[in-house]
Protein backbone atom coordinates (compact mmCIF):
# COMPACT_ATOMS: atom_id res chain seq x y z
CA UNK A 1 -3.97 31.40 -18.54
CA UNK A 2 -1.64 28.61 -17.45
CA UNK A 3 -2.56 24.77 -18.58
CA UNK A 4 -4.22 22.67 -16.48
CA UNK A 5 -1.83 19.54 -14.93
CA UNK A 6 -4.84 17.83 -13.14
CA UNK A 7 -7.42 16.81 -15.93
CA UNK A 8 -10.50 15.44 -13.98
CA UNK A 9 -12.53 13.16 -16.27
CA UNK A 10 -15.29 11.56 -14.43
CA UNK A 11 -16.37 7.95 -15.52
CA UNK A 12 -20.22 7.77 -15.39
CA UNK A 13 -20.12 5.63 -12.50
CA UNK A 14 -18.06 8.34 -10.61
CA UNK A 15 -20.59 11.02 -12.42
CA UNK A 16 -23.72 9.37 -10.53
CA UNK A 17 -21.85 8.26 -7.21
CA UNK A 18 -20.98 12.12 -6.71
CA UNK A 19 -24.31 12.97 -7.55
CA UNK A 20 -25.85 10.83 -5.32
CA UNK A 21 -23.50 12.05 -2.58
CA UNK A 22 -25.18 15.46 -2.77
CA UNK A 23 -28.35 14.49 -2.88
CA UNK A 24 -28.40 13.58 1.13
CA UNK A 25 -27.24 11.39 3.68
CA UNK A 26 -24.75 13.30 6.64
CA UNK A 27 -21.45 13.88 5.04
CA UNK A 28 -19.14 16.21 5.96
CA UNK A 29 -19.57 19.97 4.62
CA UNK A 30 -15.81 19.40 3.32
CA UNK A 31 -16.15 16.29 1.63
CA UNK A 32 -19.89 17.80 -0.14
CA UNK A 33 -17.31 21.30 -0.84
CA UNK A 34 -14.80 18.36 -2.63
CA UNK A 35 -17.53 16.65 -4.59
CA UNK A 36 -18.69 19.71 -5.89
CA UNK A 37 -15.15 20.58 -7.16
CA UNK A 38 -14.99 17.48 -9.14
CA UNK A 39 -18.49 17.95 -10.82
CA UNK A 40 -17.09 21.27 -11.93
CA UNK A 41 -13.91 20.39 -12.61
CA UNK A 42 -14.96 17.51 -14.82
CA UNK A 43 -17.55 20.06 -17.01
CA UNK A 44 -13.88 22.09 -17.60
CA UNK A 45 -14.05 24.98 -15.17
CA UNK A 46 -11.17 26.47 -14.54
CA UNK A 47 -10.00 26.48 -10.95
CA UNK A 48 -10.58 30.30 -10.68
CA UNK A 49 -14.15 29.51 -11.90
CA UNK A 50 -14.92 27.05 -9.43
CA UNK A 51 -13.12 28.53 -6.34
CA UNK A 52 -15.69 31.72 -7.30
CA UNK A 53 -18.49 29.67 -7.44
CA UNK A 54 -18.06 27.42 -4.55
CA UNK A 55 -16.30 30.73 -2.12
CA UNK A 56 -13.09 28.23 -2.06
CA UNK A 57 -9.66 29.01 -2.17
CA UNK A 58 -7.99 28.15 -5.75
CA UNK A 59 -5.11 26.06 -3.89
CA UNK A 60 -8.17 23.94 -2.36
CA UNK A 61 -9.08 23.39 -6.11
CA UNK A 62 -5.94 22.45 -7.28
CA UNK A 63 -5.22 20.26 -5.02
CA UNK A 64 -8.51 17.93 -4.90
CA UNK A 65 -7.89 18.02 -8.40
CA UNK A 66 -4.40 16.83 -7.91
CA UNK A 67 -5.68 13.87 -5.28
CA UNK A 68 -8.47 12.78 -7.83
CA UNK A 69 -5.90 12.34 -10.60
CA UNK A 70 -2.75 11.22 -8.77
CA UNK A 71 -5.03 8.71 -6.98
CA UNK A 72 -8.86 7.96 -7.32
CA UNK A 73 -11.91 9.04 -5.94
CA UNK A 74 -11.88 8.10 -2.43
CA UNK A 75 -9.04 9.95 -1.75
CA UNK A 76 -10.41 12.97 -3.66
CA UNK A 77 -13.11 13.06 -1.66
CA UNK A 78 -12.01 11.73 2.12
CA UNK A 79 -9.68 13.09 4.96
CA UNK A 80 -5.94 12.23 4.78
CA UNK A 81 -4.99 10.79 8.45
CA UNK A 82 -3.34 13.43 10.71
CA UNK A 83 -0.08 12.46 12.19
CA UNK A 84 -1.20 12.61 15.80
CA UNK A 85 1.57 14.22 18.24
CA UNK A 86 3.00 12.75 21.21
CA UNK A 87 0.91 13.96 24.36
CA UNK A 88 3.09 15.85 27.13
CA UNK A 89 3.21 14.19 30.98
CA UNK A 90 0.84 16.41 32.78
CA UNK A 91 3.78 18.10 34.91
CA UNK A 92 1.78 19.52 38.42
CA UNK A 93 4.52 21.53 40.41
């Protein structure tokens, strides 16, 4: 089995925001799929461990851990922005 490169090591505070996340509100099924990757992540699961549990692919894993790591917890858990393309001129004949 390969070595981790992403170690995700929760603070508390990040321990009981995440926790509180999934305990309710209206968040995004993604973002609740991303918080649960951390939680597991941070009790050492290995990415095929968690992608089982949570019916996720094992790139998914890797890379939220990757984003948690490389930057912090909001951009673990939230939507990069989409580079919007350039609308065509409707063209009617």
């Amino acid at each position: 089995m390969p070595n981790k490169i992403y170690i995700v090591d929760l603070t508390e505070d990040e321990h009981r925001a995440l926790k509180e996340l999934l305990k309710g509100g209206t968040h995004s099924a993604r973002k609740l799929n991303r918080a649960r990757i951390l939680l597991l992540a941070d009790k050492d699961k290995t990415d095929s461990e968690i992608a089982n549990a949570l019916h996720t692919g094992k790139t998914t894993v890797q890379r939220i851990r990757q984003r948690f790591v490389e930057g912090n917890l909001e951009g673990a858990l939230n939507e990069r922005p989409r580079p919007s393309g350039t609308k065509k001129p409707n063209q009617k004949g």
